[in-house]
Protein backbone atom coordinates (compact mmCIF):
# COMPACT_ATOMS: atom_id res chain seq x y z
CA UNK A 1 54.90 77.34 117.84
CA UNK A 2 57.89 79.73 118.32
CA UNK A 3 60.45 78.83 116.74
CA UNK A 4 64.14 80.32 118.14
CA UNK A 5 64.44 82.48 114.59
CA UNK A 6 61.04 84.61 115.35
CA UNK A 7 61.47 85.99 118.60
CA UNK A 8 56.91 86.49 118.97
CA UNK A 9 54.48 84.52 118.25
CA UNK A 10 53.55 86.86 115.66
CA UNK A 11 56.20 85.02 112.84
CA UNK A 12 57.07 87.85 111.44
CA UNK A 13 60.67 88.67 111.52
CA UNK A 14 62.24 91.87 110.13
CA UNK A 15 65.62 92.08 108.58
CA UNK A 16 68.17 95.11 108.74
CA UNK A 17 67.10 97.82 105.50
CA UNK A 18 71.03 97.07 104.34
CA UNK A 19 70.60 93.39 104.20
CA UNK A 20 68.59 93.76 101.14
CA UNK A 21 65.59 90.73 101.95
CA UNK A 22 63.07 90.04 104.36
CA UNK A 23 61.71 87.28 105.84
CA UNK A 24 58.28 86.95 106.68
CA UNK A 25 55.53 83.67 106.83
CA UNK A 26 54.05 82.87 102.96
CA UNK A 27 50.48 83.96 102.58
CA UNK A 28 47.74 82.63 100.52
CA UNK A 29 49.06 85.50 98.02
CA UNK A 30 52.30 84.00 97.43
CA UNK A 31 51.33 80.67 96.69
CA UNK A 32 51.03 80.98 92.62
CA UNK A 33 54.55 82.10 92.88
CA UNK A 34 55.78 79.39 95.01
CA UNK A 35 53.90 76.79 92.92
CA UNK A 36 55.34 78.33 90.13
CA UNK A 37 59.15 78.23 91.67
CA UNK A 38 58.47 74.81 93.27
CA UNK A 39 57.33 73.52 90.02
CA UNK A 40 60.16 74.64 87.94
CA UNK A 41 62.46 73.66 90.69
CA UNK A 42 62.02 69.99 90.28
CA UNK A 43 60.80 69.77 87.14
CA UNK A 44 62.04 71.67 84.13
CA UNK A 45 59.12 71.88 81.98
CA UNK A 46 60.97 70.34 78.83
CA UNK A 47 60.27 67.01 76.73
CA UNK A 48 57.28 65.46 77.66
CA UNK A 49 56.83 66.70 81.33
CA UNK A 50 55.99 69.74 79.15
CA UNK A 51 52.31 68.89 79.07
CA UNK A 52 52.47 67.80 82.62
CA UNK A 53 53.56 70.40 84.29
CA UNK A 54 50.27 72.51 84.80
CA UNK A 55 49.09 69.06 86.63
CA UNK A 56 52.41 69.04 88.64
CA UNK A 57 52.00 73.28 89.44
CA UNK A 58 48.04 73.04 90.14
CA UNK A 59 49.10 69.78 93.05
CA UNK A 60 51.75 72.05 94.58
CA UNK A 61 49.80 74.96 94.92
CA UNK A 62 46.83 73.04 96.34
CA UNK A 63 49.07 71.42 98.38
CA UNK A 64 50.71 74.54 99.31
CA UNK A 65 47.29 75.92 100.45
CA UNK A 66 45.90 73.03 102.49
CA UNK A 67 49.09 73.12 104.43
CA UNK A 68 48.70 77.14 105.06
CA UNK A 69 44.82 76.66 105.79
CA UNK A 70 45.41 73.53 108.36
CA UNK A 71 47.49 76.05 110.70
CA UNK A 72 49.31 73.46 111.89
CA UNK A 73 51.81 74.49 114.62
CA UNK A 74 54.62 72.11 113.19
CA UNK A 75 54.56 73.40 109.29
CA UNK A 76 55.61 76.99 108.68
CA UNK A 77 55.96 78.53 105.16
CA UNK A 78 58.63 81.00 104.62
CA UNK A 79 58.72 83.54 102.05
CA UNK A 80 61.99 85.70 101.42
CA UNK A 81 61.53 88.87 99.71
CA UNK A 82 64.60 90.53 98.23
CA UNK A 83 64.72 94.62 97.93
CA UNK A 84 66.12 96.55 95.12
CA UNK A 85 68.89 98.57 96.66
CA UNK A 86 69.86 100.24 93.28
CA UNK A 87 67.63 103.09 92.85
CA UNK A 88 65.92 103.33 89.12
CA UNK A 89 68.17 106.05 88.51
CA UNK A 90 71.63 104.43 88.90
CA UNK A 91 70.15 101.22 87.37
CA UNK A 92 70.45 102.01 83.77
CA UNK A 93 74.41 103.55 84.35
């Protein structure tokens, strides 16, 4: 697969330092994260999904890892990191 945003095979593509993210393919890393972002995304936690929602995260990130362990060429994961650009010393001004 190679899709028209990564310009390799490699699916790794690199964003401009000013543009303050990356993007880059989700690894097995990242997945209590997502789970944990997925989770809250569609569910909020409150009332009585409250005692649900470990169930709920623990599906997504299993799901979430049997789709990155298949290596299917028609799923892809992305991951967008976003970079501080205030440096620790102007942060507290």
């Amino acid at each position: 697969m190679n899709p028209s945003f990564f310009p390799s095979t490699s699916h790794h593509q690199t964003t401009p330092d000013s543009s303050g993210f990356s993007v880059r393919v989700a690894a097995s890393q990242d997945l209590a994260l997502l789970a944990d972002l997925l989770a809250l995304s569609f569910h909020s936690g409150e009332g009585f999904v409250d005692w649900l929602y470990p169930v709920l995260r623990l599906g997504i990130y299993e799901d979430l890892k049997n789709r990155l362990r298949s290596g299917s060429e028609h799923y892809i994961c992305l991951v967008v990191e976003m970079r501080c650009l205030v440096s620790p010393t102007t942060a507290f001004i």
